[in-house]
C-alpha atoms as a PDB file:
ATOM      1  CA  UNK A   1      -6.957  -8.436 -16.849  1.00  0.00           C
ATOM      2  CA  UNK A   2      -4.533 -10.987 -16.016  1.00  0.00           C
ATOM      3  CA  UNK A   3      -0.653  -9.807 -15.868  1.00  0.00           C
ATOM      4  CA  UNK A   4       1.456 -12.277 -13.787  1.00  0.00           C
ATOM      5  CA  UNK A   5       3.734  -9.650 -13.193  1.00  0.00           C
ATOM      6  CA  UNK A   6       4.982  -7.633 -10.297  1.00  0.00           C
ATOM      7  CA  UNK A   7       1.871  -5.462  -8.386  1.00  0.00           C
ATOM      8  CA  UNK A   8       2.751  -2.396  -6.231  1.00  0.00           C
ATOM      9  CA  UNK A   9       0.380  -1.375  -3.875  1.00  0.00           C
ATOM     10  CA  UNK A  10      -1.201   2.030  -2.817  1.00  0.00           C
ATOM     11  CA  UNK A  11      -4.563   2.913  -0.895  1.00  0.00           C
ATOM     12  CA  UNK A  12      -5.644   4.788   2.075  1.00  0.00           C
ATOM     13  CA  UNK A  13      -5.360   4.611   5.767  1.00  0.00           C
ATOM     14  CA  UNK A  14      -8.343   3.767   7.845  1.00  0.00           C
ATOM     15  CA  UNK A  15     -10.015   6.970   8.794  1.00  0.00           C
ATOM     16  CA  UNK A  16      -8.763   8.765  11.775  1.00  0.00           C
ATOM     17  CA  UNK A  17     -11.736   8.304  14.478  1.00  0.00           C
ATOM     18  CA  UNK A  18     -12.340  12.773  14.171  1.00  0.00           C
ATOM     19  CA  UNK A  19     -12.340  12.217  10.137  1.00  0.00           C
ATOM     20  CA  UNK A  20     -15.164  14.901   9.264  1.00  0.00           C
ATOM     21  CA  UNK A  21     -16.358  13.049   6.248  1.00  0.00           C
ATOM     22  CA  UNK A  22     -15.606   8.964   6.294  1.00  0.00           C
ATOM     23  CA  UNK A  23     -13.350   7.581   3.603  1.00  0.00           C
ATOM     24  CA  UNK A  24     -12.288   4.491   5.030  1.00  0.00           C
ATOM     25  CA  UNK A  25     -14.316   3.686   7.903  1.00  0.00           C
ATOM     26  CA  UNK A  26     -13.591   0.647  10.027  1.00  0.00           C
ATOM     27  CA  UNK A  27     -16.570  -0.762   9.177  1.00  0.00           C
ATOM     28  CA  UNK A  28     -15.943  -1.242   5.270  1.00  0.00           C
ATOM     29  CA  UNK A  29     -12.368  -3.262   5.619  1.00  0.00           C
ATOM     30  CA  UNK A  30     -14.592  -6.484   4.792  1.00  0.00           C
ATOM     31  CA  UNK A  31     -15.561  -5.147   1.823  1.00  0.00           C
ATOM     32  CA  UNK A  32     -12.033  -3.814   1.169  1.00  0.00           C
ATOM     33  CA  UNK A  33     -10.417  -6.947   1.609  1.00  0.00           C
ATOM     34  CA  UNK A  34     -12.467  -8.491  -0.259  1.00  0.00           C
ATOM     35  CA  UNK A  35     -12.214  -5.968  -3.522  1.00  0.00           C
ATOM     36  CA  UNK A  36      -8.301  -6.489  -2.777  1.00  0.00           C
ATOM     37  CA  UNK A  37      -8.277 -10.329  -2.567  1.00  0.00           C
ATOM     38  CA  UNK A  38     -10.152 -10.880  -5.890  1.00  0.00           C
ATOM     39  CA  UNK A  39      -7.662  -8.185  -7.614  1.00  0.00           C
ATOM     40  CA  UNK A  40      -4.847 -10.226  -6.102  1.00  0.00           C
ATOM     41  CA  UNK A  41      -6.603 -13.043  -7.946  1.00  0.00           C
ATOM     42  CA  UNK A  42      -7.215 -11.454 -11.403  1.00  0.00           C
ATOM     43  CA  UNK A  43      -3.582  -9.925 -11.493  1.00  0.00           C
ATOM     44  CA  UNK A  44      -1.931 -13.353 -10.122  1.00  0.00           C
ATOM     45  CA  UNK A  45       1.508 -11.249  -9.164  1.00  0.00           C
ATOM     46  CA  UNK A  46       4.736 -12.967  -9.184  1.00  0.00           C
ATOM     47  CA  UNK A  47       4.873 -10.385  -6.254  1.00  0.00           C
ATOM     48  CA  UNK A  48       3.861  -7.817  -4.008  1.00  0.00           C
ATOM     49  CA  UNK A  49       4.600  -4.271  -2.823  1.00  0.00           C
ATOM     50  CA  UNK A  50       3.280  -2.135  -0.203  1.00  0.00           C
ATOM     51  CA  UNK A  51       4.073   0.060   2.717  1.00  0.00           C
ATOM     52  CA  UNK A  52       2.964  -1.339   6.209  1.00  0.00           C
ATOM     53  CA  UNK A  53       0.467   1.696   7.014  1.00  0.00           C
ATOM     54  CA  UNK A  54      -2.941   0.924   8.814  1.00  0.00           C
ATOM     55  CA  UNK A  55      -5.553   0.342   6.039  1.00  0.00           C
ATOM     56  CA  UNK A  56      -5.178  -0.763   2.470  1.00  0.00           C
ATOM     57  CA  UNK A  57      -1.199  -1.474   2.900  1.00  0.00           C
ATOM     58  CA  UNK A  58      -1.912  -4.062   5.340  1.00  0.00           C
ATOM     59  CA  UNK A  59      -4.732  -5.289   4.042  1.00  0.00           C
ATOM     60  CA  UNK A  60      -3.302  -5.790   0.773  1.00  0.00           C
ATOM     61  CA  UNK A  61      -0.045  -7.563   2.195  1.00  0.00           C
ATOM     62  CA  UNK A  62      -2.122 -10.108   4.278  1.00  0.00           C
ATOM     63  CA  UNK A  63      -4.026 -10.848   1.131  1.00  0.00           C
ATOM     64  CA  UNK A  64      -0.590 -11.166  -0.968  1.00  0.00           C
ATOM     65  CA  UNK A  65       0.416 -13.524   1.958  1.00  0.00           C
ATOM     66  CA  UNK A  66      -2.436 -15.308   1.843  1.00  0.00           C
ATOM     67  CA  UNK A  67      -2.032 -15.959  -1.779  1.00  0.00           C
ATOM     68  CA  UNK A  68       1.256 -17.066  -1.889  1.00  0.00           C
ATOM     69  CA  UNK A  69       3.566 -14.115  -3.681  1.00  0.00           C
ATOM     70  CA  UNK A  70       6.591 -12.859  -2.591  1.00  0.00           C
ATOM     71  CA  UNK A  71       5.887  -9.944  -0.393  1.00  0.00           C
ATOM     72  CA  UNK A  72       8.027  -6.738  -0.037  1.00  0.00           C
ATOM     73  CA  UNK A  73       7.560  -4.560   2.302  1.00  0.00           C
ATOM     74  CA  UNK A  74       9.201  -1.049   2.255  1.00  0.00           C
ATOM     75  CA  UNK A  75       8.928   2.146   4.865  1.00  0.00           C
ATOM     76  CA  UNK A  76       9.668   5.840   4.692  1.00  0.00           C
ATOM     77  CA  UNK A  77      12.341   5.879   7.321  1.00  0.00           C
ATOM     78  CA  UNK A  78      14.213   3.124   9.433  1.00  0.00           C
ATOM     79  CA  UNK A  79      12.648   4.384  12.788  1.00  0.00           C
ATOM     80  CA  UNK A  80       9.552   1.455  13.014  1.00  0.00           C
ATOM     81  CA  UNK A  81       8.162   2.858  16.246  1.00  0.00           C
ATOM     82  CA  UNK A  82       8.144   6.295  14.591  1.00  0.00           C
ATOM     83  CA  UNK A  83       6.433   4.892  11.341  1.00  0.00           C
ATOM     84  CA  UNK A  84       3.812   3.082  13.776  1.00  0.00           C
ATOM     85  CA  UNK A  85       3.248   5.789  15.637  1.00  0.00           C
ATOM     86  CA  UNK A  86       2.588   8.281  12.446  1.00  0.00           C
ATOM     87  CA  UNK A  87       0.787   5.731  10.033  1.00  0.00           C
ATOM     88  CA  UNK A  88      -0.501   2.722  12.524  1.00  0.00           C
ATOM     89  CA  UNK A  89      -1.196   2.925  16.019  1.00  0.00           C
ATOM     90  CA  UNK A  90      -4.811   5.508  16.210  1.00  0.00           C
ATOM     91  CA  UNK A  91      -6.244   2.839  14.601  1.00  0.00           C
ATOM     92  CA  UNK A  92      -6.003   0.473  17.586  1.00  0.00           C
ATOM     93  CA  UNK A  93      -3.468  -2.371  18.789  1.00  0.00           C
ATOM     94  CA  UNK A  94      -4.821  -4.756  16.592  1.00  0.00           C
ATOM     95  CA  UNK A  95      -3.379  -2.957  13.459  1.00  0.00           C
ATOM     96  CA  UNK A  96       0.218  -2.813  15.624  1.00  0.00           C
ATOM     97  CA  UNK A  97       0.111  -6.491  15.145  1.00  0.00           C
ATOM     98  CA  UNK A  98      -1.027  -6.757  11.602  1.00  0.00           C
ATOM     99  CA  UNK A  99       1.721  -4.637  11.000  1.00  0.00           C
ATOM    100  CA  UNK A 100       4.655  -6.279  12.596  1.00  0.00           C
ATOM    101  CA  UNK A 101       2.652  -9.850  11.258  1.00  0.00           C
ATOM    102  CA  UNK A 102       3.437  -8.323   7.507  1.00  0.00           C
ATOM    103  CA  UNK A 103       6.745  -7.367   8.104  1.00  0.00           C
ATOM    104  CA  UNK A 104       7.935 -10.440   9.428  1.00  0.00           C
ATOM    105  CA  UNK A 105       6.359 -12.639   6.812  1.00  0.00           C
ATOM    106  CA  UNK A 106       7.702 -10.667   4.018  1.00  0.00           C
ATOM    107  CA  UNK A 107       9.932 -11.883   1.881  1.00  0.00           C
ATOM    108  CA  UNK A 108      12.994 -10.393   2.988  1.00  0.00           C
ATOM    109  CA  UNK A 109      12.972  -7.685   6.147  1.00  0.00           C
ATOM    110  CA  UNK A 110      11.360  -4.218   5.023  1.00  0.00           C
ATOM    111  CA  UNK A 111      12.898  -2.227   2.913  1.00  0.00           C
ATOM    112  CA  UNK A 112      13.570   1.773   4.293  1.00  0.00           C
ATOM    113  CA  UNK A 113      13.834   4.583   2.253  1.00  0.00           C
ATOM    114  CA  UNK A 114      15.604   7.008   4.758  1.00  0.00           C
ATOM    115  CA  UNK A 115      17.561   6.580   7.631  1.00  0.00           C
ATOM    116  CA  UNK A 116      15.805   7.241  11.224  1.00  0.00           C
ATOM    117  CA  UNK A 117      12.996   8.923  12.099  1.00  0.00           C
ATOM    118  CA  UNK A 118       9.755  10.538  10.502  1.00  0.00           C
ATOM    119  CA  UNK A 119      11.411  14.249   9.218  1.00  0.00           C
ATOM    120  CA  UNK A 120       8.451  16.027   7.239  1.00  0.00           C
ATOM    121  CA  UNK A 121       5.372  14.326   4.833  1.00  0.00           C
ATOM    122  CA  UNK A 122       8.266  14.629   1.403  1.00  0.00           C
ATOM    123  CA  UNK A 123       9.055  11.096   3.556  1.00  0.00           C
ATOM    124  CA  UNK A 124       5.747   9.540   2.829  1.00  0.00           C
ATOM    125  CA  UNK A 125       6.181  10.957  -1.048  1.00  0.00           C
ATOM    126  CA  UNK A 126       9.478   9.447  -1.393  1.00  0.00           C
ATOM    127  CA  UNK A 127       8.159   6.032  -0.063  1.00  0.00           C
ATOM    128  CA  UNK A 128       5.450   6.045  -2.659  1.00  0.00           C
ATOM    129  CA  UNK A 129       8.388   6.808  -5.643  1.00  0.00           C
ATOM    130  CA  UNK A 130      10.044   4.155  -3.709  1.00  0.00           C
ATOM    131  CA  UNK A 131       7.366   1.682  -4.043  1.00  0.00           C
ATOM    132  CA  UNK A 132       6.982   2.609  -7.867  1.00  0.00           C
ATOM    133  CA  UNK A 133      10.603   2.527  -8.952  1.00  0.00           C
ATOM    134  CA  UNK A 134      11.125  -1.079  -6.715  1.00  0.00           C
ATOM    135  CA  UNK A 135       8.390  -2.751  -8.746  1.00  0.00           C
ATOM    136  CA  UNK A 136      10.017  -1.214 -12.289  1.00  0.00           C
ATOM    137  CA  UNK A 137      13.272  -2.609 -11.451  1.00  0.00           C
ATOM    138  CA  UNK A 138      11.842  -5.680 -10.379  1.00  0.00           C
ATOM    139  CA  UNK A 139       9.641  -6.002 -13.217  1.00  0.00           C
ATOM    140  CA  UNK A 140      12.827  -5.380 -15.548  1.00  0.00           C
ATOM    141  CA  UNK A 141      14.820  -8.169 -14.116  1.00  0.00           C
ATOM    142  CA  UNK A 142      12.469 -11.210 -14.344  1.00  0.00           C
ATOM    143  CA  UNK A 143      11.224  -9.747 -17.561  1.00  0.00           C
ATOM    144  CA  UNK A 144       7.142  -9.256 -15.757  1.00  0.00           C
ATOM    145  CA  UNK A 145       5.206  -6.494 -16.361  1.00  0.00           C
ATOM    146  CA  UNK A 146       4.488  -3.912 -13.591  1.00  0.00           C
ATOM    147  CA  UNK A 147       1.189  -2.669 -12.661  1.00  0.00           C
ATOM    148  CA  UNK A 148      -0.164  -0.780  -9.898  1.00  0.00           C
ATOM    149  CA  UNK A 149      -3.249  -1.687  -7.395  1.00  0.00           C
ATOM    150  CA  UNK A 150      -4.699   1.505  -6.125  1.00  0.00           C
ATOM    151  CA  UNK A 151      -7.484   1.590  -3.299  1.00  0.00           C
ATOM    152  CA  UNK A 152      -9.165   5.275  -3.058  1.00  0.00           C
ATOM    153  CA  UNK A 153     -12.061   6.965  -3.198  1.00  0.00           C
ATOM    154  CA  UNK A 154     -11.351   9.215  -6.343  1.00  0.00           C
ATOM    155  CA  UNK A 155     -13.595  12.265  -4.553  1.00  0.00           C
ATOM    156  CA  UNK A 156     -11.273  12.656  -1.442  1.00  0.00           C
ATOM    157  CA  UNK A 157      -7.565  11.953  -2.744  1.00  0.00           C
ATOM    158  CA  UNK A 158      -6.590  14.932  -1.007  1.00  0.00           C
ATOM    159  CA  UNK A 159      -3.848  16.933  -1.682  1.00  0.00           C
ATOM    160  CA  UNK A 160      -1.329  16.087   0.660  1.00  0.00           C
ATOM    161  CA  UNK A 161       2.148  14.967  -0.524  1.00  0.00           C
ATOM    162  CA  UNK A 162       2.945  11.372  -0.377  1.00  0.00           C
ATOM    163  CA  UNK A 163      -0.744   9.943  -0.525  1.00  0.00           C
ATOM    164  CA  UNK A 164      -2.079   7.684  -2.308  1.00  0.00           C
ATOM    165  CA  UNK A 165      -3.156  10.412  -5.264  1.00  0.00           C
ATOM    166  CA  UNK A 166       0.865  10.702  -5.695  1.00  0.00           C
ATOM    167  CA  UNK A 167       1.120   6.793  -6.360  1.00  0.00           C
ATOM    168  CA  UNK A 168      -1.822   7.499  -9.502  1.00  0.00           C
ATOM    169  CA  UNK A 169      -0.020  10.520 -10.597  1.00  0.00           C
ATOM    170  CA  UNK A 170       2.983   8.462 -10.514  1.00  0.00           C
ATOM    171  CA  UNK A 171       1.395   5.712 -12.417  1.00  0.00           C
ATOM    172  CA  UNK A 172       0.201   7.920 -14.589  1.00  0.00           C
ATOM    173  CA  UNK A 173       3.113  10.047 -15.390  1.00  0.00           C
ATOM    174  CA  UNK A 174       5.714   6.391 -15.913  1.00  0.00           C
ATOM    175  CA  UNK A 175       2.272   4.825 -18.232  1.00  0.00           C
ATOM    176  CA  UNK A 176       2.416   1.934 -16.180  1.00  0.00           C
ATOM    177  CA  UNK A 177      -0.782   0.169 -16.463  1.00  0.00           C
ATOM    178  CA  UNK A 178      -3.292   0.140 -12.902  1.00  0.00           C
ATOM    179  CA  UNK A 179      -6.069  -1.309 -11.109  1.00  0.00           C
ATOM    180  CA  UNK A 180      -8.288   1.126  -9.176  1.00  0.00           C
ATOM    181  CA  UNK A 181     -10.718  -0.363  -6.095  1.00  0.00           C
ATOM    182  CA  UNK A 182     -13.293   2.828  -5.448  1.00  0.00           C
ATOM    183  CA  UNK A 183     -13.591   3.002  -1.872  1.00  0.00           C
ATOM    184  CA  UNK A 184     -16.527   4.950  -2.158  1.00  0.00           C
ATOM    185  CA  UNK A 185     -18.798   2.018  -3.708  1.00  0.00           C
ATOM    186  CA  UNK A 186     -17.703  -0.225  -0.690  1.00  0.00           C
ATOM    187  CA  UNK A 187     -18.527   2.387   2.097  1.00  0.00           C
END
């Protein structure tokens, strides 16, 4: 489906290196990207919203880069080093420079939910309502239509606050319309 409108971005992390059963294993971020680049295509946003984490965020803001959008980037909390350090850096140095890559080419600098440092995981949940209610307003004002771009493997969402399974719910619970990518068929 084609909506020309404003996409906001959700989808896990690559796995931790002692992840028990693989969600996002290095090895499939070809096949992610290029799941993420064709939906980039099909929804041909006006822009683009993410967090900066290691894994789909990234992933998806190179591609919305790459493209051409506007890209905004927002965080939990103001602290980068502290965000890095929670949500980039065990997946190697190359994803420290991905991320800072991203956040300089975005549109305008990132966005932060909360002031300084990473307090508890309601952060991450908070970003994710942050990333929702940015793309409404958005939407509102240039009269676009918002939809969300999910990457997850519907089997593992988890439970944990302020993952990606709170973005759907979110979606969900606001009707706004969204893409999923199923990790699991790429893996």
């Amino acid at each position: 489906m084609n909506y020309g409108g404003v996409v906001a971005f959700a989808g896990h992390m690559i796995d931790h290196i002692n992840r028990s059963a693989p969600r996002f294993p290095p090895a499939a971020e070809p096949a992610v990207r290029a799941k993420i680049r064709a939906a980039i295509h099909t929804l041909c946003p006006s822009a683009a919203i993410s967090s900066a984490a290691c894994g789909g965020d990234i992933i998806f803001a190179e591609e919305a880069l790459r493209y051409g959008t506007s890209l905004y980037v927002i965080l939990p909390f103001a602290n980068r080093a502290d965000f890095i350090q929670h949500s980039v850096a065990y997946a190697g140095a190359h994803w420290i420079e991905r991320f800072h890559h991203v956040c300089d080419q975005a549109t305008i600098a990132p966005y932060t939910v909360k002031p300084g440092c990473y307090r508890h995981d309601q952060d991450f949940e908070d970003n994710q309502r942050a990333l929702i209610f940015f793309a409404l307003g958005m939407a509102a004002a240039y009269n676009l239509r918002p939809v969300g771009l999910i990457l997850c493997d519907v089997l593992q969402l988890g439970t944990q606050i302020g993952g990606t399974r709170s973005f759907l719910e979110m979606c969900r619970d606001l009707h706004i319309a969204y893409e999923m990518i199923d990790i699991a068929a790429l893996r």
